[in-house]
Structures are given as structure tokens and as C-alpha cells.
N, C-alpha and C. Protein backbone atom coordinates (compact mmCIF):
# COMPACT_ATOMS: atom_id res chain seq x y z
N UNK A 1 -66.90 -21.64 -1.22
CA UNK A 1 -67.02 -20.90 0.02
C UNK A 1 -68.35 -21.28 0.68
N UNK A 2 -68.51 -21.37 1.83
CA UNK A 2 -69.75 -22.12 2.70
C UNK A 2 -70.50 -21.04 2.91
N UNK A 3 -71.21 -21.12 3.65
CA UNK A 3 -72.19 -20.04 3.26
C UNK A 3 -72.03 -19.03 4.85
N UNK A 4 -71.51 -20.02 5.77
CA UNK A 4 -70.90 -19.28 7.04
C UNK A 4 -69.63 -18.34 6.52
N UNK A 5 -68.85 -18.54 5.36
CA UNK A 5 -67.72 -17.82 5.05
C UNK A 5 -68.21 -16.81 4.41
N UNK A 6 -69.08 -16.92 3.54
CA UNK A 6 -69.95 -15.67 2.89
C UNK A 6 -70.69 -14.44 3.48
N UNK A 7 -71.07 -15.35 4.47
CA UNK A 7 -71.72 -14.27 5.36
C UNK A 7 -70.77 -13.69 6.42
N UNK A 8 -69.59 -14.18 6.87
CA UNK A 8 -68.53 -12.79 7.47
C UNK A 8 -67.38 -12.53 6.84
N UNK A 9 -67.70 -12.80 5.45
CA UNK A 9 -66.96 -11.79 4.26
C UNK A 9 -68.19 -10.49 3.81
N UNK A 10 -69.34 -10.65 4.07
CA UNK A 10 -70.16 -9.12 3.98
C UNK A 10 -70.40 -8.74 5.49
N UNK A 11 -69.97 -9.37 6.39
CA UNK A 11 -69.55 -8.45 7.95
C UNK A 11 -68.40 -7.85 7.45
N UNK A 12 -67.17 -8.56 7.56
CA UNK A 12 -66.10 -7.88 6.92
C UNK A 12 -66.15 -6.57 5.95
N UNK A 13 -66.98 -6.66 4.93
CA UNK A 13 -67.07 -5.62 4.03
C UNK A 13 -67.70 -4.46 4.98
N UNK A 14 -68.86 -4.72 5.43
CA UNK A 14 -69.86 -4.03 6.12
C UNK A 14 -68.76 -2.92 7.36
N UNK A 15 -67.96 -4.16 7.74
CA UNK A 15 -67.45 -3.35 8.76
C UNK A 15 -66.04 -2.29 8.10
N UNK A 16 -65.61 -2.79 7.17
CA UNK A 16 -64.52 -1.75 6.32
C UNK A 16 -65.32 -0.64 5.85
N UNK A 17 -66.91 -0.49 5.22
CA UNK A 17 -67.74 0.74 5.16
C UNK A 17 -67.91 1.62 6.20
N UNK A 18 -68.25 0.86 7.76
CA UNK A 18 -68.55 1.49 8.69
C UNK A 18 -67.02 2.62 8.95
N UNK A 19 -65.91 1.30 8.72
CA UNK A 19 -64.67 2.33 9.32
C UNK A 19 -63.99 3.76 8.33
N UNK A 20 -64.52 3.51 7.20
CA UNK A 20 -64.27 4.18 6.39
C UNK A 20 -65.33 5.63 6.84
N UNK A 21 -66.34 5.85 7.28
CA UNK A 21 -67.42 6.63 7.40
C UNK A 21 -67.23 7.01 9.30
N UNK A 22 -65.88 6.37 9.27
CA UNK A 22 -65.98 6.35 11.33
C UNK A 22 -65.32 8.12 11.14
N UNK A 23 -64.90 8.88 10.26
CA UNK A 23 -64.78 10.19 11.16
C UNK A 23 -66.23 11.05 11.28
N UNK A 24 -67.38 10.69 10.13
CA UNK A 24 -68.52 11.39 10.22
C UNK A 24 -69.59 11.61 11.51
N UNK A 25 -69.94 12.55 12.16
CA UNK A 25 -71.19 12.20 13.09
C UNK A 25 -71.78 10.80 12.57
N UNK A 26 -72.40 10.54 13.70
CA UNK A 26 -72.95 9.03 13.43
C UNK A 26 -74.30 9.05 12.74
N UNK A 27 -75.02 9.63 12.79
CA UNK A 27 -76.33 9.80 12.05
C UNK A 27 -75.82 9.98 10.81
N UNK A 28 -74.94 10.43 10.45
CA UNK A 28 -74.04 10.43 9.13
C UNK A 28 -73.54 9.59 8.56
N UNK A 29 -72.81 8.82 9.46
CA UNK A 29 -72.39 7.69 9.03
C UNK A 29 -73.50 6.73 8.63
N UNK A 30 -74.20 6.03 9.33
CA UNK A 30 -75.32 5.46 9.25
C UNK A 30 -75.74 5.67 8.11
N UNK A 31 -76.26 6.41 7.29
CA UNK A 31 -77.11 7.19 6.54
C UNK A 31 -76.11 6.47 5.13
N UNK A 32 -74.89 7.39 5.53
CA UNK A 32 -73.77 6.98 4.31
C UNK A 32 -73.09 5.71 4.00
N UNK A 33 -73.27 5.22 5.24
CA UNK A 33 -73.10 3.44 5.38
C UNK A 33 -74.60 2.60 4.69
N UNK A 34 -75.63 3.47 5.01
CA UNK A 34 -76.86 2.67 4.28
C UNK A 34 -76.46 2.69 2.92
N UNK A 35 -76.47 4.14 2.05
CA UNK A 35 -76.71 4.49 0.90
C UNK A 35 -75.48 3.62 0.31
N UNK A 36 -74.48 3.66 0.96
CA UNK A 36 -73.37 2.67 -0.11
C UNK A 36 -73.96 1.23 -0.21
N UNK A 37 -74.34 0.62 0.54
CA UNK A 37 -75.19 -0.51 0.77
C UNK A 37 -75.85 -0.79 -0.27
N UNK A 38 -77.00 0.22 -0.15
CA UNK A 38 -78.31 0.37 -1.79
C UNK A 38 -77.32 0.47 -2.47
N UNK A 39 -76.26 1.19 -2.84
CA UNK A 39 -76.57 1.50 -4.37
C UNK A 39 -74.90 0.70 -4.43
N UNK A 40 -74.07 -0.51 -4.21
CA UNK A 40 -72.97 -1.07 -4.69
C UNK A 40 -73.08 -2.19 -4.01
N UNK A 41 -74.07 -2.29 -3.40
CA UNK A 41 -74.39 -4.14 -3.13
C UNK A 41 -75.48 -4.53 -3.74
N UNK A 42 -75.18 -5.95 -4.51
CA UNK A 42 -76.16 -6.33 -5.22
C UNK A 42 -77.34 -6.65 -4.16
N UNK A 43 -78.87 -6.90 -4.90
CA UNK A 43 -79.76 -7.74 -3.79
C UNK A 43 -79.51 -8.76 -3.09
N UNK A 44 -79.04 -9.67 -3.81
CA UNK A 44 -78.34 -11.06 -2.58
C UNK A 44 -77.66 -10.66 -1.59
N UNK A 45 -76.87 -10.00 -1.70
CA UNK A 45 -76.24 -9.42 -0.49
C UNK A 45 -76.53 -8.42 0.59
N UNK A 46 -77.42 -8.15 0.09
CA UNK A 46 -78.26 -7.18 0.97
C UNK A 46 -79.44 -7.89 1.57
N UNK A 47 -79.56 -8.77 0.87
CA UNK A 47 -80.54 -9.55 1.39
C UNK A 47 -80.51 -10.80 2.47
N UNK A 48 -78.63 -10.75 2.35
CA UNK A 48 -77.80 -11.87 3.71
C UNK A 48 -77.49 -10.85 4.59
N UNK A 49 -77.32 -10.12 4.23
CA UNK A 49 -76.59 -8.78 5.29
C UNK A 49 -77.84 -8.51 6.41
N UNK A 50 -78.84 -7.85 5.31
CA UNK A 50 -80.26 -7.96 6.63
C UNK A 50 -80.91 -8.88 7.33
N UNK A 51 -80.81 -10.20 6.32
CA UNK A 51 -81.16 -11.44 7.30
C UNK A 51 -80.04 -11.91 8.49
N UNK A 52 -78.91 -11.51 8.26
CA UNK A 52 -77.88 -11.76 9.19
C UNK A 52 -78.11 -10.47 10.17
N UNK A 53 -78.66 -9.95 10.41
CA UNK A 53 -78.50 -8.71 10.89
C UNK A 53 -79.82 -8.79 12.43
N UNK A 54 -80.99 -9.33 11.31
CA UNK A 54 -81.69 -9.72 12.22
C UNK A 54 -81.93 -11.10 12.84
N UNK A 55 -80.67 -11.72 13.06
CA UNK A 55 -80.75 -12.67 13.96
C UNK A 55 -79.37 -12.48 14.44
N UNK A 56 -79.60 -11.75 15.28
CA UNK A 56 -78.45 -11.40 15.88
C UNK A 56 -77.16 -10.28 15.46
N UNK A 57 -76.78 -10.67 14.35
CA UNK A 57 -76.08 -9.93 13.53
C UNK A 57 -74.37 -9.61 14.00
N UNK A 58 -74.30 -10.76 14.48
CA UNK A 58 -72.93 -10.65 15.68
C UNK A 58 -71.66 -10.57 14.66
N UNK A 59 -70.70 -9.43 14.99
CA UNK A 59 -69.71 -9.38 14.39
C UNK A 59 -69.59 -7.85 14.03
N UNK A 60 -70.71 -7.23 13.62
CA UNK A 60 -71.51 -6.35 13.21
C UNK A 60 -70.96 -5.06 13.95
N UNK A 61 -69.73 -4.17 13.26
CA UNK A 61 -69.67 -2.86 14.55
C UNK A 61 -71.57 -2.44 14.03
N UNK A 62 -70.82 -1.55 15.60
CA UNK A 62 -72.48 -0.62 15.74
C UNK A 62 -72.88 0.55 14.65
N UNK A 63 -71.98 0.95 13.97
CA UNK A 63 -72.75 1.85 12.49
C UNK A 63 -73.20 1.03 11.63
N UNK A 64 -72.41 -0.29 11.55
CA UNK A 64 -73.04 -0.68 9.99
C UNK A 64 -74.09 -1.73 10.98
N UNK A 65 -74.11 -2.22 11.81
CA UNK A 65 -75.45 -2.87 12.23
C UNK A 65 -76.71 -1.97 11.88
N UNK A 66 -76.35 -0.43 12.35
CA UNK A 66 -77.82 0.54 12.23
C UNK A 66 -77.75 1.03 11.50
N UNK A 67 -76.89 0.94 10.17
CA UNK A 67 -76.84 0.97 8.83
C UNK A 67 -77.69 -0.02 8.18
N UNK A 68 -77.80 -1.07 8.16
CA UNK A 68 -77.99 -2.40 7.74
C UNK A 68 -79.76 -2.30 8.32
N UNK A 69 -80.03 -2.41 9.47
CA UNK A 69 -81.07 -2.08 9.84
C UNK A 69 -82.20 -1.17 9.57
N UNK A 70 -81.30 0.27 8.95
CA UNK A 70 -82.11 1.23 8.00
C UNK A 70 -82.28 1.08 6.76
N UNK A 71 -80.97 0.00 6.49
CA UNK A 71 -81.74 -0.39 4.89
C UNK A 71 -82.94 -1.34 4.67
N UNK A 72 -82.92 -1.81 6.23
CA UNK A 72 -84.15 -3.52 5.76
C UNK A 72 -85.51 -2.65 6.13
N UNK A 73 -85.09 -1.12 6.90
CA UNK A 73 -86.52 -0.66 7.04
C UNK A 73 -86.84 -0.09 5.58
N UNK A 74 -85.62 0.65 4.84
CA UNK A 74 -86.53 1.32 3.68
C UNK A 74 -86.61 0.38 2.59
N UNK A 75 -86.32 -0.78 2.73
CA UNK A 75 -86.06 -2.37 1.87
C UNK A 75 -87.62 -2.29 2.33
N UNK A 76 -88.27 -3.07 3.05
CA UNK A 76 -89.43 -3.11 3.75
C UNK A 76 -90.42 -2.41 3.29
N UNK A 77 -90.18 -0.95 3.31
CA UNK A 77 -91.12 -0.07 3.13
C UNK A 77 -91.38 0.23 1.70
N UNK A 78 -90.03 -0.22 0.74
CA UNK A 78 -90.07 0.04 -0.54
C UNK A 78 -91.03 -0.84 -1.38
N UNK A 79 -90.91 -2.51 -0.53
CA UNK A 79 -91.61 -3.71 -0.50
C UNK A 79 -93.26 -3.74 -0.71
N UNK A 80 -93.53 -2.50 0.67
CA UNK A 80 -94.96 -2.66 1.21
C UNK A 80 -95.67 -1.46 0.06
N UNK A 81 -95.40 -0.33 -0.43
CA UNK A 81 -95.81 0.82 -1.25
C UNK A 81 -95.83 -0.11 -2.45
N UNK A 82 -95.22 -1.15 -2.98
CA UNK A 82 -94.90 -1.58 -4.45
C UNK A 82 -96.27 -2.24 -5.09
């Protein structure tokens, strides 16, 4: 698998989390779209997901983009305290 196929097979995933979490308020979703993220995606993948995310991140519905985005902030922040 190329590495363009890899990376919108975890859009794909990303976006089956978002739809799964689509009846919650959105600050909810988000939140619950992050936390599945941390805790059932390994680091590599979280680590294509946020780099894909911030360059553009196209494909991306809008919960799990600002899902994805709150994980690279507390990714980040977990980074900078360590």
C-alpha cells in the first residue's frame, strides 16, 4: 500500500469516528472523536493523521479535522511538559 493509500485509509477511518459521534453536540463529538484517537490509534497513526491534518488535511469532515487538531495540541503539549 503507498503511502498516499495509507493516508486516506486513516481519513476514511477518521471520518467513520466522526460519523459515528455525528448525533453528539459537537464539542462532544470532537472531544470523543479525540479520545478514541489517543487511546485505539497507535502513534504512527496519529502521527500521519496530524501531519496530514496540518497540511491541509483535505478529505477530512469537519469533527474529525478539529478532533485531530485537539489531539496534535494535547500531543504537543504532552511533548513540551515531558
Amino acid at each position: 500500500m503507498s503511502h498516499e493509500q495509507q493516508t486516506q485509509k486513516l481519513v476514511y477511518m477518521a471520518n467513520q469516528i466522526a460519523i459515528f459521534f455525528a448525533s453528539r453536540p459537537e464539542q462532544e463529538a470532537i472531544g470523543e472523536i479525540a479520545n478514541h484517537l489517543r487511546k485505539f490509534w497507535e502513534p504512527r497513526m496519529r502521527e500521519k493523521i496530524i501531519d496530514f491534518a496540518a497540511h491541509g488535511g483535505a478529505g477530512l469532515m469537519p469533527r474529525a479535522e478539529e478532533a485531530v487538531k485537539m489531539l496534535s495540541q494535547s500531543t504537543t503539549s504532552q511533548s513540551t511538559t515531558s
